[in-house]
C-alpha atoms as a PDB file:
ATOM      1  CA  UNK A   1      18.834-212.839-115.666  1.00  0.00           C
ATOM      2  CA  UNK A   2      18.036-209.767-117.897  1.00  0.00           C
ATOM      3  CA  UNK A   3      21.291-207.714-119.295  1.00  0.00           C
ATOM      4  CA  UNK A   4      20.266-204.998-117.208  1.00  0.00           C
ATOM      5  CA  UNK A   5      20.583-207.410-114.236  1.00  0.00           C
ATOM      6  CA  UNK A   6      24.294-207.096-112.844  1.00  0.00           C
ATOM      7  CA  UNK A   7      25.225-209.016-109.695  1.00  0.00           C
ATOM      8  CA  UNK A   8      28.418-210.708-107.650  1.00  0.00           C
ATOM      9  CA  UNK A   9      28.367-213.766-106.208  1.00  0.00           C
ATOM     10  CA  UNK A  10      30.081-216.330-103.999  1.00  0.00           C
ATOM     11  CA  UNK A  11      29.499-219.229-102.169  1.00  0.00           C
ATOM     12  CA  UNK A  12      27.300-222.080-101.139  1.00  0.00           C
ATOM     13  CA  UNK A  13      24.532-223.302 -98.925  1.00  0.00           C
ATOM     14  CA  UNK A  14      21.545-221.029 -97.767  1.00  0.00           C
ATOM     15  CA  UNK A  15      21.025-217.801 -99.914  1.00  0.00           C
ATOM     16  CA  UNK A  16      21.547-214.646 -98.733  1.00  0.00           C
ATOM     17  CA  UNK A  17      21.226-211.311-101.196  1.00  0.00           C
ATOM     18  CA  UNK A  18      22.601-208.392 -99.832  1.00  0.00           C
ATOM     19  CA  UNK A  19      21.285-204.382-101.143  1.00  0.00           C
ATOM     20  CA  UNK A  20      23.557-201.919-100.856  1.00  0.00           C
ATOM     21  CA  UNK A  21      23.163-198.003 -99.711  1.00  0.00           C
ATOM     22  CA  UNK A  22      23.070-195.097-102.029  1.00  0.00           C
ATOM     23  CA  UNK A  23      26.552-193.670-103.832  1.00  0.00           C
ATOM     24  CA  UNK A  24      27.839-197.196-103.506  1.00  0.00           C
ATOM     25  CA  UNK A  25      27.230-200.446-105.747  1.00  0.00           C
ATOM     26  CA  UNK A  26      27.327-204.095-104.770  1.00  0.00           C
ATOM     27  CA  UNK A  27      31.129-203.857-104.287  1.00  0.00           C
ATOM     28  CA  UNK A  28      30.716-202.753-100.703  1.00  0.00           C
ATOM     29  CA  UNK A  29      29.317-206.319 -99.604  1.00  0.00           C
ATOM     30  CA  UNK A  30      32.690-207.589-101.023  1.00  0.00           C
ATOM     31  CA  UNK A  31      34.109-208.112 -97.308  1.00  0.00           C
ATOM     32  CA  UNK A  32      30.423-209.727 -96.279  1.00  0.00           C
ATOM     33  CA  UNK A  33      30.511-212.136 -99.320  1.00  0.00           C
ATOM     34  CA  UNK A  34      34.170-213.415 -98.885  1.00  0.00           C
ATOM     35  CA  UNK A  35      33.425-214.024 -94.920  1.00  0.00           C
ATOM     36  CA  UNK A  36      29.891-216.050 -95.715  1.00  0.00           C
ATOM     37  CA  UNK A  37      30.891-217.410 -98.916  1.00  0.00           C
ATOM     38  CA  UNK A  38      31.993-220.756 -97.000  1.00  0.00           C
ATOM     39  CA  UNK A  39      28.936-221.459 -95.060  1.00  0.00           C
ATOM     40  CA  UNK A  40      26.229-219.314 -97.639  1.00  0.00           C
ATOM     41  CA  UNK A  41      25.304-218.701-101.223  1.00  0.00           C
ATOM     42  CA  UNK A  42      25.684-215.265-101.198  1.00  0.00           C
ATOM     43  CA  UNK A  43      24.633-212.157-103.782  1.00  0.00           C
ATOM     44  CA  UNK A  44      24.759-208.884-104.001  1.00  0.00           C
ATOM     45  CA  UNK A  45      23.451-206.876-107.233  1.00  0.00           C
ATOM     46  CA  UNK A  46      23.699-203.189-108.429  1.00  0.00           C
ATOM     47  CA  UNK A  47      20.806-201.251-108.305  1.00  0.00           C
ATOM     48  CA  UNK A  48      19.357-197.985-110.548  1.00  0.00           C
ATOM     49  CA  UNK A  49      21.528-195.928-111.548  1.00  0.00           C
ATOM     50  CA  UNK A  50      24.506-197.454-109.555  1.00  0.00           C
ATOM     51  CA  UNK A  51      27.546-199.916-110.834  1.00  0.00           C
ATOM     52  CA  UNK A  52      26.614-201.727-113.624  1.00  0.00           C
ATOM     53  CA  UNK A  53      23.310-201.588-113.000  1.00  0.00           C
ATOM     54  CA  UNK A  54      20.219-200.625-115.119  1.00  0.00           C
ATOM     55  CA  UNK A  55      20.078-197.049-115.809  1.00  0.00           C
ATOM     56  CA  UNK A  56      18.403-194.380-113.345  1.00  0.00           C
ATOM     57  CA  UNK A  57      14.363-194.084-115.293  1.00  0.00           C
ATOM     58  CA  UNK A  58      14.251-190.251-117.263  1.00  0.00           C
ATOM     59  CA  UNK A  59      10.956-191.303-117.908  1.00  0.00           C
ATOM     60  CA  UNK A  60       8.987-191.708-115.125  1.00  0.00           C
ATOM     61  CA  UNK A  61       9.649-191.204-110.934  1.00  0.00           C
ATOM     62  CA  UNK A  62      11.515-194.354-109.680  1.00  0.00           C
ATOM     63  CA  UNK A  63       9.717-195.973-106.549  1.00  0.00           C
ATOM     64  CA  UNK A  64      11.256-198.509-104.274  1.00  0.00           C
ATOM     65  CA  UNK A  65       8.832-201.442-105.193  1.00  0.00           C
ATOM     66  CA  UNK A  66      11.002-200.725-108.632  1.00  0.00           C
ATOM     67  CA  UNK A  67      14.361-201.937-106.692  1.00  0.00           C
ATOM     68  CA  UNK A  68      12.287-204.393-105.266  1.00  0.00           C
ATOM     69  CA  UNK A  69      11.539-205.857-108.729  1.00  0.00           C
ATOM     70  CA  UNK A  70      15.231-205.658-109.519  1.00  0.00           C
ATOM     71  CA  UNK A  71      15.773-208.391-106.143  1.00  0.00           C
ATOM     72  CA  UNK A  72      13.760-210.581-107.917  1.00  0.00           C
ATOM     73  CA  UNK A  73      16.125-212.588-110.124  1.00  0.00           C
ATOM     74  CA  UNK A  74      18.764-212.584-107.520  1.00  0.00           C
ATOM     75  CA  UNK A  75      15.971-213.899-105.007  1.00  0.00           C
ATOM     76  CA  UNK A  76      15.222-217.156-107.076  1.00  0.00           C
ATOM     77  CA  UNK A  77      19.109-217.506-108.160  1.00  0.00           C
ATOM     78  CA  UNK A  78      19.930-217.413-104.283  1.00  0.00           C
ATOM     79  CA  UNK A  79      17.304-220.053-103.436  1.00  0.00           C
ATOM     80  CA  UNK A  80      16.035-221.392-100.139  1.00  0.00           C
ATOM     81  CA  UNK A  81      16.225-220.724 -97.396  1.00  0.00           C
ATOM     82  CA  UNK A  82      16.808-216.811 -97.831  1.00  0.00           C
ATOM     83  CA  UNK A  83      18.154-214.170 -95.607  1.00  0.00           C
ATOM     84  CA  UNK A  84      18.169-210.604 -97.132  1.00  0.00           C
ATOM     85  CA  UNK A  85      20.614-207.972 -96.322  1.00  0.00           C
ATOM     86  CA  UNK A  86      20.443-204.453 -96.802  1.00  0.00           C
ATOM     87  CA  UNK A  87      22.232-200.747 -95.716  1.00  0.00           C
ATOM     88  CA  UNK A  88      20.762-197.827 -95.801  1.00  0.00           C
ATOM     89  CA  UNK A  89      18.719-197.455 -98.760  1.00  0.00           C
ATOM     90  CA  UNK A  90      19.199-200.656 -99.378  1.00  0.00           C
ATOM     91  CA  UNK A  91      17.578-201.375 -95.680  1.00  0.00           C
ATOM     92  CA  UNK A  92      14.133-199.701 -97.383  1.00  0.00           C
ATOM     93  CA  UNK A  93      14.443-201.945-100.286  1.00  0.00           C
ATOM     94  CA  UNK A  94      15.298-205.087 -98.390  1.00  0.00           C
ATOM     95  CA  UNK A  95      12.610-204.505 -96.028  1.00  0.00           C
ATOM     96  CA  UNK A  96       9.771-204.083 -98.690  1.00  0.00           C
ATOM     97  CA  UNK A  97      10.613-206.808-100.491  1.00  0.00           C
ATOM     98  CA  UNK A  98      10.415-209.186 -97.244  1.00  0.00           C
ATOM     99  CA  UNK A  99       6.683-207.281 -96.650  1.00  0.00           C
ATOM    100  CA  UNK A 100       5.901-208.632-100.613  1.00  0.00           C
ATOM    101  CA  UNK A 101       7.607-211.781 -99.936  1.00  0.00           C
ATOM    102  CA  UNK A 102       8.500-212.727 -96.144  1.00  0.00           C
ATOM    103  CA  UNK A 103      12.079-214.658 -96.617  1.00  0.00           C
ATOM    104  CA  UNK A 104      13.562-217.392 -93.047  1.00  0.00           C
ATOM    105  CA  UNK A 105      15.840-213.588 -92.109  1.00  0.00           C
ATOM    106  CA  UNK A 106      16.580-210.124 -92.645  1.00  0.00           C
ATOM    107  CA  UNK A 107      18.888-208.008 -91.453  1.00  0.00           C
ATOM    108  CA  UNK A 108      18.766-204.756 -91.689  1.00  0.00           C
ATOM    109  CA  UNK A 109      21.337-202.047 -90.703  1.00  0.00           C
ATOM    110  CA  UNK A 110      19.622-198.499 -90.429  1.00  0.00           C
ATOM    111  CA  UNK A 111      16.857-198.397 -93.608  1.00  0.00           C
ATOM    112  CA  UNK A 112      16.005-195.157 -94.245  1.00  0.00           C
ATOM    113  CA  UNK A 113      12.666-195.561 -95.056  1.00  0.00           C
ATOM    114  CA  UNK A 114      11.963-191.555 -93.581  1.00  0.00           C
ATOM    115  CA  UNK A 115       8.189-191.601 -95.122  1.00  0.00           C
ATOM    116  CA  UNK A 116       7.960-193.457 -91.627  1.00  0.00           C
ATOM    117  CA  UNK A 117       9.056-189.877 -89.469  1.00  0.00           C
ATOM    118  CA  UNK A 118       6.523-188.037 -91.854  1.00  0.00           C
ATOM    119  CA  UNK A 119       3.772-190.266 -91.139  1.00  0.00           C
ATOM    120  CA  UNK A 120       4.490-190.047 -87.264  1.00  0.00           C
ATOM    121  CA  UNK A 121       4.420-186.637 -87.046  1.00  0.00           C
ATOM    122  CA  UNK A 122       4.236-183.841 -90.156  1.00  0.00           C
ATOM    123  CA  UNK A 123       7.627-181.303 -90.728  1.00  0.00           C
ATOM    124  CA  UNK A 124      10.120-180.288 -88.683  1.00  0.00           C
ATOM    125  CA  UNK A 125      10.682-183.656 -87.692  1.00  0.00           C
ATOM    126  CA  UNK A 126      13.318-186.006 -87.318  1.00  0.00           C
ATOM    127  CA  UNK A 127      13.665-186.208 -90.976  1.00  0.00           C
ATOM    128  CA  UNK A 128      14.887-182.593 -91.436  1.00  0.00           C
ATOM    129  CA  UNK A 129      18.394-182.639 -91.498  1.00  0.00           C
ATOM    130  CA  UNK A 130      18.443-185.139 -94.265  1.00  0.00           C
ATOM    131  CA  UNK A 131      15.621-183.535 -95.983  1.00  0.00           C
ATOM    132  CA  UNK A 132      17.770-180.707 -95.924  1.00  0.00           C
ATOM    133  CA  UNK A 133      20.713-182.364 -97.239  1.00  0.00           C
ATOM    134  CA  UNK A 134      19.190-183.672-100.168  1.00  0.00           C
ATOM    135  CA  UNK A 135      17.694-179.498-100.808  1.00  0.00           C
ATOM    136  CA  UNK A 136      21.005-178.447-100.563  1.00  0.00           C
ATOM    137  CA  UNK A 137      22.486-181.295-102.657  1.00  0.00           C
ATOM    138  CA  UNK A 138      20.422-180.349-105.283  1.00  0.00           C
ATOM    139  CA  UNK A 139      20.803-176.690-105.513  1.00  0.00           C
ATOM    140  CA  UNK A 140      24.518-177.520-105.309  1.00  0.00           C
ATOM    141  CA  UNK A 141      23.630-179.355-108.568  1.00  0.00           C
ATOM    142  CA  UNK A 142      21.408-176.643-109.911  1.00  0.00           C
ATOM    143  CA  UNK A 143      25.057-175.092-110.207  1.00  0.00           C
ATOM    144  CA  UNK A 144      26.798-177.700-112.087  1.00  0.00           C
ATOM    145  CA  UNK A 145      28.932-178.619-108.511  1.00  0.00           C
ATOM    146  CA  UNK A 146      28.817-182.426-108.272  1.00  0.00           C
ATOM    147  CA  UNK A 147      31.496-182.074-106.003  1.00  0.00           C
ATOM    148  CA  UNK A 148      29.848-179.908-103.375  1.00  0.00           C
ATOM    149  CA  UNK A 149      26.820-182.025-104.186  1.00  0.00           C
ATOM    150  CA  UNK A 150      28.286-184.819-102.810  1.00  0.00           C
ATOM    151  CA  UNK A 151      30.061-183.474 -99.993  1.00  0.00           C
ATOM    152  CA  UNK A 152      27.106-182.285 -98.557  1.00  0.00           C
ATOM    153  CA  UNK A 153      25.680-185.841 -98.783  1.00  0.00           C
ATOM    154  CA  UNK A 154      28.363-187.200 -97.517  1.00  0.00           C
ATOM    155  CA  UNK A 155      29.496-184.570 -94.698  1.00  0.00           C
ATOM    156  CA  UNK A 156      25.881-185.689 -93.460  1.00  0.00           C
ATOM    157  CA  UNK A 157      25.946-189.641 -92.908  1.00  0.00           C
ATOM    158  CA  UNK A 158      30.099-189.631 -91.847  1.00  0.00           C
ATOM    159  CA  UNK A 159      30.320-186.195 -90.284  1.00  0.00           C
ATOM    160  CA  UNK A 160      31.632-182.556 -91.100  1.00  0.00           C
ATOM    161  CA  UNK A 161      35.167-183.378 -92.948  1.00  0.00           C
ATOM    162  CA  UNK A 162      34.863-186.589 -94.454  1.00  0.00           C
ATOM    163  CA  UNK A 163      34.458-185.699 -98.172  1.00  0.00           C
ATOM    164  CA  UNK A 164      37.675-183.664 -97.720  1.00  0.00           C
ATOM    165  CA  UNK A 165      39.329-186.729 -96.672  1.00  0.00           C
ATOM    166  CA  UNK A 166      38.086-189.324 -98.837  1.00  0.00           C
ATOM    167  CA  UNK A 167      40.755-190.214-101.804  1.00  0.00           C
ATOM    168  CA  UNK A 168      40.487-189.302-104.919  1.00  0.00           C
ATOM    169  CA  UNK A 169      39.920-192.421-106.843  1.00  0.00           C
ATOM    170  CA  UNK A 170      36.907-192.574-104.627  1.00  0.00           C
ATOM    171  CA  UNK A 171      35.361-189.542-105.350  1.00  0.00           C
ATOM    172  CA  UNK A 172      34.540-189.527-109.392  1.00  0.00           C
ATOM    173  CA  UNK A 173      32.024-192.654-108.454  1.00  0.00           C
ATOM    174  CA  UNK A 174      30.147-191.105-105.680  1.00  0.00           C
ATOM    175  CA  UNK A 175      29.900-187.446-107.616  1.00  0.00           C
ATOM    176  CA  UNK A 176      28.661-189.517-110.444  1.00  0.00           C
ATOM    177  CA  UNK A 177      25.928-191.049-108.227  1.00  0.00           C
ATOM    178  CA  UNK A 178      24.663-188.060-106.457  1.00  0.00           C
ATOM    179  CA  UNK A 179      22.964-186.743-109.511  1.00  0.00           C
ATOM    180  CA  UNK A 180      20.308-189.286-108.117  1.00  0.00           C
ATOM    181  CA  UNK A 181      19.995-187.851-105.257  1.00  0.00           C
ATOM    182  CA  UNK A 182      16.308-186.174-105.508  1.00  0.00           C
ATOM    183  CA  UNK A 183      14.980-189.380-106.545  1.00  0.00           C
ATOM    184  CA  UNK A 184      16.371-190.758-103.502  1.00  0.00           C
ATOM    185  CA  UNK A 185      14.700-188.548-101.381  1.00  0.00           C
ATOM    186  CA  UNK A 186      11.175-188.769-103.433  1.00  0.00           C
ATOM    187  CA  UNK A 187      12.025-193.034-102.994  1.00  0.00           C
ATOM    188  CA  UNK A 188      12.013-192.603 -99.470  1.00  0.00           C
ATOM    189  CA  UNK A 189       9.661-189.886 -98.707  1.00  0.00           C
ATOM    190  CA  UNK A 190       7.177-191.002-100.554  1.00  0.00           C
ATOM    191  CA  UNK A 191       6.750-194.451 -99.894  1.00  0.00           C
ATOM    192  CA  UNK A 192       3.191-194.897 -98.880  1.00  0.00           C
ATOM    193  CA  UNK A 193       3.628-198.287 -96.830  1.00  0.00           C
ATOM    194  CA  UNK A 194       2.470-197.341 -93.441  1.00  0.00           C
ATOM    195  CA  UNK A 195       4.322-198.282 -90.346  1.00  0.00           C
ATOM    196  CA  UNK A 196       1.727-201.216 -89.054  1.00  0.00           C
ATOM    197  CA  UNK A 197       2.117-203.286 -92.176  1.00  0.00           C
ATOM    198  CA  UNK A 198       5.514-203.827 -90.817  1.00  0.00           C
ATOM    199  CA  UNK A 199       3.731-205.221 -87.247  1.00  0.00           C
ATOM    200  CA  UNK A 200       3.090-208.732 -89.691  1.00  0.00           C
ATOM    201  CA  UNK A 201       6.350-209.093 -90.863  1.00  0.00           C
ATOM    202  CA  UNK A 202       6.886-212.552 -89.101  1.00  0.00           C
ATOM    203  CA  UNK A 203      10.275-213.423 -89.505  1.00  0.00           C
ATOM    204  CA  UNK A 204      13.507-212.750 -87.442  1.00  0.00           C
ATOM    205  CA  UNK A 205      15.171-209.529 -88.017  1.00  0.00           C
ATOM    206  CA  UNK A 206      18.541-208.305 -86.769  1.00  0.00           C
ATOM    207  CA  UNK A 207      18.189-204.247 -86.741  1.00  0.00           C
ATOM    208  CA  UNK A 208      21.801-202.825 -85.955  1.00  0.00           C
ATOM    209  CA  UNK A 209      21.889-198.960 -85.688  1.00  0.00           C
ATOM    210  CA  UNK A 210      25.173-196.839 -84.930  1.00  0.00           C
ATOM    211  CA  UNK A 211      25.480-195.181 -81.893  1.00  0.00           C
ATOM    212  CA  UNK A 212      26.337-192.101 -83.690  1.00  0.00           C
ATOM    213  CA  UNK A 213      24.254-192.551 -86.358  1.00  0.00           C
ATOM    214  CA  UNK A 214      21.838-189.538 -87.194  1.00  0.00           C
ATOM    215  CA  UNK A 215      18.538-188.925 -85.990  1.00  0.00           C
ATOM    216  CA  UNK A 216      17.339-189.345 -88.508  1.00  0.00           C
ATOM    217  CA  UNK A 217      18.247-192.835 -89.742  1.00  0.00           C
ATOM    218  CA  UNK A 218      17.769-194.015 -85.593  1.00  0.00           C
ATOM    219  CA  UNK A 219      14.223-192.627 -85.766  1.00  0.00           C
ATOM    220  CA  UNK A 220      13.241-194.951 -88.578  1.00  0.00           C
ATOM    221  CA  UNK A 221      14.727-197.497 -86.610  1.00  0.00           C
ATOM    222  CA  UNK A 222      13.434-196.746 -83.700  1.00  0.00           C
ATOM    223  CA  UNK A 223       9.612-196.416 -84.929  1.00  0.00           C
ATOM    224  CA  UNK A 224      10.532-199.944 -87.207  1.00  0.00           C
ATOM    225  CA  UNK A 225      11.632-201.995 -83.619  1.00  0.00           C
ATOM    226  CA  UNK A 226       8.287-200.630 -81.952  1.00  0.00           C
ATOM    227  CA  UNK A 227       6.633-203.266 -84.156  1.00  0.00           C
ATOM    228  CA  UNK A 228       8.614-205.294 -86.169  1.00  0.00           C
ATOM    229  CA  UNK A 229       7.179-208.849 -84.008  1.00  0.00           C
ATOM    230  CA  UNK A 230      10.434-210.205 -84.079  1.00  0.00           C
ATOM    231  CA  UNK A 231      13.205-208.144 -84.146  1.00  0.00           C
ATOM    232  CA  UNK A 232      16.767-207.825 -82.222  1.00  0.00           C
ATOM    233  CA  UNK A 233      17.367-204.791 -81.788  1.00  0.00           C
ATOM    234  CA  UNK A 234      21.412-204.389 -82.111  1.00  0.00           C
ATOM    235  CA  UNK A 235      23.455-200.857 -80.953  1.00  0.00           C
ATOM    236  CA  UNK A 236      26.560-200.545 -82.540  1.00  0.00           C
ATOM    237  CA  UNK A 237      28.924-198.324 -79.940  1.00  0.00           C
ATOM    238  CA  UNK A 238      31.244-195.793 -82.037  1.00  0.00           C
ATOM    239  CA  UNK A 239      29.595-196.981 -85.214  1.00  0.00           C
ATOM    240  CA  UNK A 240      27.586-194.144 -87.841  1.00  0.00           C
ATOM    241  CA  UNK A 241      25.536-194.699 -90.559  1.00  0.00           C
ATOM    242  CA  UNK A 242      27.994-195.782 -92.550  1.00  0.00           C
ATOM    243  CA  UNK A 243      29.105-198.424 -90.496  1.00  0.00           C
ATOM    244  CA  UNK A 244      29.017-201.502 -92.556  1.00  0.00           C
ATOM    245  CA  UNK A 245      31.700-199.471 -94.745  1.00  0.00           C
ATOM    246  CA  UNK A 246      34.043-198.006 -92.293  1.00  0.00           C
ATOM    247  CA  UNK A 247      33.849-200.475 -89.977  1.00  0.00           C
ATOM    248  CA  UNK A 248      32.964-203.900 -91.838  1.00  0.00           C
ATOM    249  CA  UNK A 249      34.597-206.549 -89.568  1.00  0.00           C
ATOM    250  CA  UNK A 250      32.521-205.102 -86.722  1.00  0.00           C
ATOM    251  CA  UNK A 251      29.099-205.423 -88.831  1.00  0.00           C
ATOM    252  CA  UNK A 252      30.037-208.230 -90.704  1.00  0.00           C
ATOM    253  CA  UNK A 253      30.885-210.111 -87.626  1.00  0.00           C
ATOM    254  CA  UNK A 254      27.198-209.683 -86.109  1.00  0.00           C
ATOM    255  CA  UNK A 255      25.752-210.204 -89.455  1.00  0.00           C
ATOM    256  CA  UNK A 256      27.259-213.979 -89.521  1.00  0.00           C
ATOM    257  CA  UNK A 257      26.633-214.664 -86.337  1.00  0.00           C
ATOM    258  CA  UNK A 258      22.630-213.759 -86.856  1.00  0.00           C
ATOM    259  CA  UNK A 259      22.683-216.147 -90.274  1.00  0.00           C
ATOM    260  CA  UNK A 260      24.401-218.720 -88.657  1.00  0.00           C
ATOM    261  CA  UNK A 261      21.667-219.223 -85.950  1.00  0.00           C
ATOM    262  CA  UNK A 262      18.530-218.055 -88.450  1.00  0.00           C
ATOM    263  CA  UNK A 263      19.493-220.198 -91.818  1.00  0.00           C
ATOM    264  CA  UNK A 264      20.866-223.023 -89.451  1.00  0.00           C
ATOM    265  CA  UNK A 265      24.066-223.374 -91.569  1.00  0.00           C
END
């Protein structure tokens, strides 16, 4: 592992690595890791810019092959076989770095990989209200107001209110992540992969997507379960984007069961 490498982990048996979604770290797969850690080798690292992870790049435009890279120590420290987890923008990552290197699972819960609504059809699309977020995010930075910054983010995946009622000792983290929130949105936008590469991903995948989710997260998924050759595609009733946060025993709970039968543990 390199120092920039920071990771938790738990467990034993087959290896799972879970990616978490943006303004969070690997702490939010804390819940995941302590219900698999008796049947699964289980890790979860921080990503750019996030935790105790390696810095967010000044000097050059982050791309999500560059997370990718950043799986691959925790990859060969999980060992085989391998499930991969992700959320979010840590759906994208997981998801590309099965394409580079197919593991025996993943599991993905919403991966907003919205490059995929710009390829289907060009702007206004299903994409806008989060491409409109992260505009607004941004100007809100523009004006030195990390706060408002990350209330609009926020406000968008959990609904009108919810950075008003998140606690204090939670917000300082997620203000400090949102200055990231451009390259985010280039990450995602940009990524050139296009949506048939995913038609030879041959491995079981477990695609859960909230039923109130926005439409733009449930468009990725929906164009991703047109061709993914293998995938279960799992509604979660009540559930948002944020799901495997606010309401972990319900994800968590389909997550095992999908390992259990895939890794044969």
């Amino acid at each position: 592992m390199t120092d920039a490498t920071y990771f938790r982990e738990a467990g034993a048996g087959p290896g799972v690595v879970c990616v978490h979604c943006n303004a969070s770290s690997s702490a939010q797969w804390r819940g995941l890791m302590d219900r698999l850690a008796p049947r699964f080798h289980v890790l979860a690292g921080d990503g750019h810019g996030a935790g105790r992870g390696p810095a967010w790049p000044t000097d050059c435009t982050l791309r999500l092959q560059d997370e990718v890279a950043l799986l691959q120590p925790l990859r060969s420290r999980a060992g085989q076989p391998l499930a991969l987890v992700g959320h979010s923008y840590g759906g994208a990552v997981a998801l590309l770095a099965a394409l580079q290197n197919p593991p025996r699972a993943l599991v993905l819960y919403e991966p907003t990989l919205f490059a995929l609504l710009d390829q289907a059809a060009p702007p206004p699309n299903e994409a806008e209200g989060i491409r409109q977020t992260v505009a607004d995010a941004v100007a809100h930075l523009a004006r030195g107001d990390r706060s408002a910054a990350a209330g609009r983010f926020i406000d968008y995946w959990m609904g009108e209110g919810s950075w008003q009622r998140t606690p204090e000792a939670r917000r300082a983290p997620i203000e400090e992540a949102i200055v990231h929130v451009q390259g985010w949105g280039t990450a995602l936008f940009t990524q050139p992969t296009p949506l048939s590469d995913f038609g030879k991903l041959d491995v079981p995948v477990l695609l859960m997507v909230g039923s109130e989710s926005p439409a733009s997260s449930r468009g990725v998924a929906r164009r991703l379960a047109s061709v993914l050759p293998r995938v279960r595609l799992l509604e979660m009733q009540g559930l948002g984007h944020m799901g495997p946060i606010t309401h972990p025993e319900v994800v968590n709970a389909a997550i095992e069961d999908f390992l259990l039968r895939e890794l044969n543990a």
